[in-house]
N, C-alpha and C. Protein backbone atom coordinates (compact mmCIF):
# COMPACT_ATOMS: atom_id res chain seq x y z
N UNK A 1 -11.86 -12.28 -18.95
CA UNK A 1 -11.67 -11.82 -17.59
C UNK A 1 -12.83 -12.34 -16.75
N UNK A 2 -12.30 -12.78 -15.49
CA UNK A 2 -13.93 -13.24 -14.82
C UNK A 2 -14.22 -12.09 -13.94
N UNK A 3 -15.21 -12.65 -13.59
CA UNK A 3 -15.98 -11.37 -12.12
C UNK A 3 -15.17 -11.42 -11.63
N UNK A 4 -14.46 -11.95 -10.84
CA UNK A 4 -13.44 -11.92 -9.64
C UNK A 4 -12.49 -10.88 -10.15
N UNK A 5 -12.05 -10.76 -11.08
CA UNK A 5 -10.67 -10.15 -11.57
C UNK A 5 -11.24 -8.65 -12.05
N UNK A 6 -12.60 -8.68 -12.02
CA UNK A 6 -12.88 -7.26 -12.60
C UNK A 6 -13.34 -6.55 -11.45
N UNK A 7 -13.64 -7.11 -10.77
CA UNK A 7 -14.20 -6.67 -9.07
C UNK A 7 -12.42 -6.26 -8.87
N UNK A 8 -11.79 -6.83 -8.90
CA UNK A 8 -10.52 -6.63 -8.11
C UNK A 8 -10.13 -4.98 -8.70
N UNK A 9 -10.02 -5.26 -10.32
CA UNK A 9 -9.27 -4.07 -10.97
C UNK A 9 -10.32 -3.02 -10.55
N UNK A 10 -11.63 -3.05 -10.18
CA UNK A 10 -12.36 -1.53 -9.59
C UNK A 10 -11.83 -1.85 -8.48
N UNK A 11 -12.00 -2.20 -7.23
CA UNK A 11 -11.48 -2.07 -6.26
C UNK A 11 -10.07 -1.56 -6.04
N UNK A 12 -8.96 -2.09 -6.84
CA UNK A 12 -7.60 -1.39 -6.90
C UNK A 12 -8.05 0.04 -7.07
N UNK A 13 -8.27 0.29 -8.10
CA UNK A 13 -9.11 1.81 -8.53
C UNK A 13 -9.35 2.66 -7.43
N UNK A 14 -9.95 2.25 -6.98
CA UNK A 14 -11.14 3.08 -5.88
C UNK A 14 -9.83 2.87 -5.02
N UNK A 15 -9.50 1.85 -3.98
CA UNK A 15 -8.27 2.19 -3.36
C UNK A 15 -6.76 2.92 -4.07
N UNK A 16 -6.86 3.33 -5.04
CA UNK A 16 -5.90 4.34 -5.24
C UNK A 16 -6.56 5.65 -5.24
N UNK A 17 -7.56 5.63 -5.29
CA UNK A 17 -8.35 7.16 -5.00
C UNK A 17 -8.09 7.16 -3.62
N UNK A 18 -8.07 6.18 -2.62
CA UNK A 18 -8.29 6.81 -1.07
C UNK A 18 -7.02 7.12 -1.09
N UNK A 19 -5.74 6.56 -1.51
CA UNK A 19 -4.33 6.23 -1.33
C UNK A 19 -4.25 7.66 -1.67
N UNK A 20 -4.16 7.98 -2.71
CA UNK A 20 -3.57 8.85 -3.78
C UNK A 20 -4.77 10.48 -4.26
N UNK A 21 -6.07 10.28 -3.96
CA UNK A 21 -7.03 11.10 -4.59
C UNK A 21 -7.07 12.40 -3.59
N UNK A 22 -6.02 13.23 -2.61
CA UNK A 22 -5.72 14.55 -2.47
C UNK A 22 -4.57 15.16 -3.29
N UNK A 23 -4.21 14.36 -4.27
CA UNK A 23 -2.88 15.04 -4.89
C UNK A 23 -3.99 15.19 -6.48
N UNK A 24 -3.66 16.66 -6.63
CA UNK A 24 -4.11 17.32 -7.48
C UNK A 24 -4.01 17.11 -8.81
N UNK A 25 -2.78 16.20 -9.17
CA UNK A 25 -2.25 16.08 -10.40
C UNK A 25 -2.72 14.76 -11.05
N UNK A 26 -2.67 13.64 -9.72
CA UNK A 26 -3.64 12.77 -9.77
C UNK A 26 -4.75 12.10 -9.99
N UNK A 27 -5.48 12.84 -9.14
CA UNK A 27 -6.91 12.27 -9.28
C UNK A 27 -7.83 12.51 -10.61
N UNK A 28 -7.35 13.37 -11.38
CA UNK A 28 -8.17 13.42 -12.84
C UNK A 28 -7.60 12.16 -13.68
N UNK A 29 -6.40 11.99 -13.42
CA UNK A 29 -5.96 10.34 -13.72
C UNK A 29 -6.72 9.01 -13.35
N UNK A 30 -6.70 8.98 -12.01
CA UNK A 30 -7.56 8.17 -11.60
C UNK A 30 -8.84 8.18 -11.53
N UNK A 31 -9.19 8.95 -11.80
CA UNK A 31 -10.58 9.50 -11.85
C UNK A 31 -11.49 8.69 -13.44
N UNK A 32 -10.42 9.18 -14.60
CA UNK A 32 -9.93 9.32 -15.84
C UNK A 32 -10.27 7.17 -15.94
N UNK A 33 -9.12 6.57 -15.55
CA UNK A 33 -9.25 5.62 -15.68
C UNK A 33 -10.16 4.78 -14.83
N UNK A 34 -10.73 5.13 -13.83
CA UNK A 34 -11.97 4.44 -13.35
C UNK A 34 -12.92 4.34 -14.19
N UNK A 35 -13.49 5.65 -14.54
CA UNK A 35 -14.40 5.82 -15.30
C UNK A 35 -14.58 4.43 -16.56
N UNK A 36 -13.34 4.58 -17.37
CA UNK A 36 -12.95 3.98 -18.59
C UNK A 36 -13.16 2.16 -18.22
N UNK A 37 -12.45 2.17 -16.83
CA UNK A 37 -12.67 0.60 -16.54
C UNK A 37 -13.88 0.21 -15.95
N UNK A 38 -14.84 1.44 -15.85
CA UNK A 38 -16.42 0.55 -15.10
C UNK A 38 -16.71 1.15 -16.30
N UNK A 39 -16.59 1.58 -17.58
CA UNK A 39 -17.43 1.54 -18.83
C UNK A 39 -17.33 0.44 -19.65
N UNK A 40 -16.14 0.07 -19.82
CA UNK A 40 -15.68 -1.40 -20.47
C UNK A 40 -16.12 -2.78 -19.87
N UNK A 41 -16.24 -2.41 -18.27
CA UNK A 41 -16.34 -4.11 -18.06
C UNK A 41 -17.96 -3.81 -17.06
N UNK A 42 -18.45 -3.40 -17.26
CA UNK A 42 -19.55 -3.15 -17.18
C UNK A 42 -20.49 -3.95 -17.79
N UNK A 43 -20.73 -3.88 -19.10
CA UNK A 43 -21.62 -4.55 -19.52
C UNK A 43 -21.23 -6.22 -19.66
N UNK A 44 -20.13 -6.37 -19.43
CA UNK A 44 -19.93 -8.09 -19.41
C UNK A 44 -20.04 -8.41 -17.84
N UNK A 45 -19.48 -7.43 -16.83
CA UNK A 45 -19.72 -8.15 -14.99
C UNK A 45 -20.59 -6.69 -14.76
N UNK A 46 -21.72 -7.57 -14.31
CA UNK A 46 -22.95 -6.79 -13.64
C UNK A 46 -22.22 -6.65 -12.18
N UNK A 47 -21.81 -7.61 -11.63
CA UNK A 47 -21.16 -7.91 -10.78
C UNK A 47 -20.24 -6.85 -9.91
N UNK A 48 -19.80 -5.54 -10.78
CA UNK A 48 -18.94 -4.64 -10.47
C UNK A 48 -20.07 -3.47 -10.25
N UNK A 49 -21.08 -3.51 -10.55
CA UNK A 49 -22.16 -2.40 -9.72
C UNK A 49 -21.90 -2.12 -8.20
N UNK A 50 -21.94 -3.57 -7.81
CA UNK A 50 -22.27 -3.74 -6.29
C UNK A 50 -20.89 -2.77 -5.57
N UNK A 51 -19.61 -3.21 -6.26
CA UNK A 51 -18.36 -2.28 -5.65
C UNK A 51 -18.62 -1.11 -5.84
N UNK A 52 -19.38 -0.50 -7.30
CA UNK A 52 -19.09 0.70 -6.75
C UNK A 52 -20.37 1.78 -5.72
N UNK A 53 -21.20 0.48 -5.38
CA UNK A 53 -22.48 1.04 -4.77
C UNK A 53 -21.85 1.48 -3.08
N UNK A 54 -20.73 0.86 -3.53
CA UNK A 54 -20.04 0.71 -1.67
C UNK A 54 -19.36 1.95 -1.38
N UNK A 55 -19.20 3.02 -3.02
CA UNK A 55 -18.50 3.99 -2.52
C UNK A 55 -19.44 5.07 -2.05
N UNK A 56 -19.26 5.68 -0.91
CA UNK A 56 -19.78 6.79 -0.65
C UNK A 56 -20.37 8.11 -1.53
N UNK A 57 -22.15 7.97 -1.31
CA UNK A 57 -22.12 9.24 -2.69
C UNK A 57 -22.56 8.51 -3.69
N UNK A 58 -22.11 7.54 -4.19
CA UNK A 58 -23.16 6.57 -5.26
C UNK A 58 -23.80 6.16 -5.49
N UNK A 59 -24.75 6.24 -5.92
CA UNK A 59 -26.37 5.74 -5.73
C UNK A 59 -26.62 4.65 -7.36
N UNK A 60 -27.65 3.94 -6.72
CA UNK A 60 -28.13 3.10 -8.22
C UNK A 60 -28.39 4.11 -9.23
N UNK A 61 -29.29 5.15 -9.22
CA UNK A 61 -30.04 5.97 -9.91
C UNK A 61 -28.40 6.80 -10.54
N UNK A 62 -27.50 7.37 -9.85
CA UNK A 62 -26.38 7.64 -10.74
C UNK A 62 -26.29 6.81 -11.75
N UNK A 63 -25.78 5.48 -11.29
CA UNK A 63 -25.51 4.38 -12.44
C UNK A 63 -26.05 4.10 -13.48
N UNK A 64 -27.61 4.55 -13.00
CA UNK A 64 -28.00 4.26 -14.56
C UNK A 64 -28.34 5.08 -15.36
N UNK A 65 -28.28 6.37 -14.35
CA UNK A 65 -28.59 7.68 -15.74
C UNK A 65 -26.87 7.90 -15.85
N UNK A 66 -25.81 7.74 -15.37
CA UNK A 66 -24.43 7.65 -16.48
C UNK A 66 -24.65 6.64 -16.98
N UNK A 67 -25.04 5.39 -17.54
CA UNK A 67 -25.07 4.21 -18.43
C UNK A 67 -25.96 5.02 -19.51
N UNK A 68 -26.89 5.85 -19.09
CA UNK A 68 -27.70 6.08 -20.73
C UNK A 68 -27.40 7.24 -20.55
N UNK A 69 -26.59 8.10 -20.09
CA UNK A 69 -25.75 9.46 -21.05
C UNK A 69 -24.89 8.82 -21.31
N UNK A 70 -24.93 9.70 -23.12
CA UNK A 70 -24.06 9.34 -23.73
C UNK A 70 -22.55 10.14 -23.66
N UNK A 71 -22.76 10.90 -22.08
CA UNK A 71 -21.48 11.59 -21.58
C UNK A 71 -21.10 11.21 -20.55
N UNK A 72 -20.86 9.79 -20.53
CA UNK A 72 -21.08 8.83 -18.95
C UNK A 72 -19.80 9.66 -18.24
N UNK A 73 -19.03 9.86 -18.75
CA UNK A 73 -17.44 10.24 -18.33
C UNK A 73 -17.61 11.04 -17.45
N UNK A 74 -18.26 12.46 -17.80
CA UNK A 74 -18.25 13.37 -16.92
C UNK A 74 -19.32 13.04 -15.53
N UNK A 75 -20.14 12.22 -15.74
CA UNK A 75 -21.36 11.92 -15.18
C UNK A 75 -20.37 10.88 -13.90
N UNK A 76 -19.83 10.13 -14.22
CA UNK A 76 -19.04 9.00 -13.65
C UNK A 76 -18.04 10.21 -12.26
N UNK A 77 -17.41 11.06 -13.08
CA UNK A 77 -15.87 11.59 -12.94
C UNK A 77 -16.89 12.49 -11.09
N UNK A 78 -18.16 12.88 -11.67
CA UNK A 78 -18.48 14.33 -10.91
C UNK A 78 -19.37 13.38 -9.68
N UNK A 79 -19.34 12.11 -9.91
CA UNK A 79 -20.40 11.11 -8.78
C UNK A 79 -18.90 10.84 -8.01
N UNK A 80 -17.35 10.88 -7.76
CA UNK A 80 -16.58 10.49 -7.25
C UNK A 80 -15.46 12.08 -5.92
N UNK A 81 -15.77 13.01 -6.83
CA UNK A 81 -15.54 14.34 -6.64
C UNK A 81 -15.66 14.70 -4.61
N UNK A 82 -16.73 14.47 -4.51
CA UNK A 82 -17.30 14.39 -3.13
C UNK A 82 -16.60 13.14 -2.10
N UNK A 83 -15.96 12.38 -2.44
CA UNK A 83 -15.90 10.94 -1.96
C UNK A 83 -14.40 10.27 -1.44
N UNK A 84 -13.55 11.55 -2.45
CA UNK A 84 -12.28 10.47 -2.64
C UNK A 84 -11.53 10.49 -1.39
N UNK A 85 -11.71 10.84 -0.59
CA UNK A 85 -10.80 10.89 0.99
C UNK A 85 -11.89 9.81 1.82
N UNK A 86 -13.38 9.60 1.30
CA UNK A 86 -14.11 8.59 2.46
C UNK A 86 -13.74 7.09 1.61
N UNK A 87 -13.42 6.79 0.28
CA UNK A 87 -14.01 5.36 0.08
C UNK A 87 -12.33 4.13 1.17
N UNK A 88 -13.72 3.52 2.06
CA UNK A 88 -12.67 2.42 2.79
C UNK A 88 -13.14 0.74 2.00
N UNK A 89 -11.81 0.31 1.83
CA UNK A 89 -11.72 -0.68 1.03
C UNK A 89 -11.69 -2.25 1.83
C-alpha cells in the first residue's frame, strides 16, 4: 500500500465520522475501525500522523502515549469522542 492510499483510507474514516458519527449505533463502528486502521498502517506510513493531527482534539502527545499503551484502542476511541460532528475534510 503506498502513502497516498493510506492517507486516503484514514481520511475516508474520519469523513464517515463527520457523515455518519451522530448515529449511535454507528460510531463505535467507526470509531472501532479507525482505530484498527491507524494501528496497522501506522508503523509502515508515518505519513498518516499528519491526517489525523488535522482532526480537532488531537494532539501529537495523544499519539504517542496511545502508540506506547498497550491499550491504544481505548486511548485512540476516547481522543475522537469530543470531535465527531467538527472533523472537516
Amino acid at each position: 500500500m503506498t502513502c497516498d492510499m493510506s492517507q486516503q483510507v484514514i481520511n475516508s474514516l474520519l469523513h464517515c465520522l463527520h457523515i455518519h458519527g451522530q448515529h449511535d449505533n454507528i460510531t463505535p463502528k467507526l470509531l472501532t475501525t479507525l482505530v484498527q486502521a491507524y494501528s496497522v498502517l501506522r508503523p509502515c506510513h508515518e505519513e498518516i500522523t499528519r491526517v489525523m493531527l488535522q482532526v480537532p482534539g488531537v494532539t501529537a502527545d495523544n499519539l504517542k502515549v496511545s502508540e506506547k499503551n498497550s491499550s491504544g484502542h481505548n486511548v485512540h476511541a476516547s481522543m475522537f469522542n469530543d470531535c465527531l460532528c467538527t472533523v472537516e475534510i
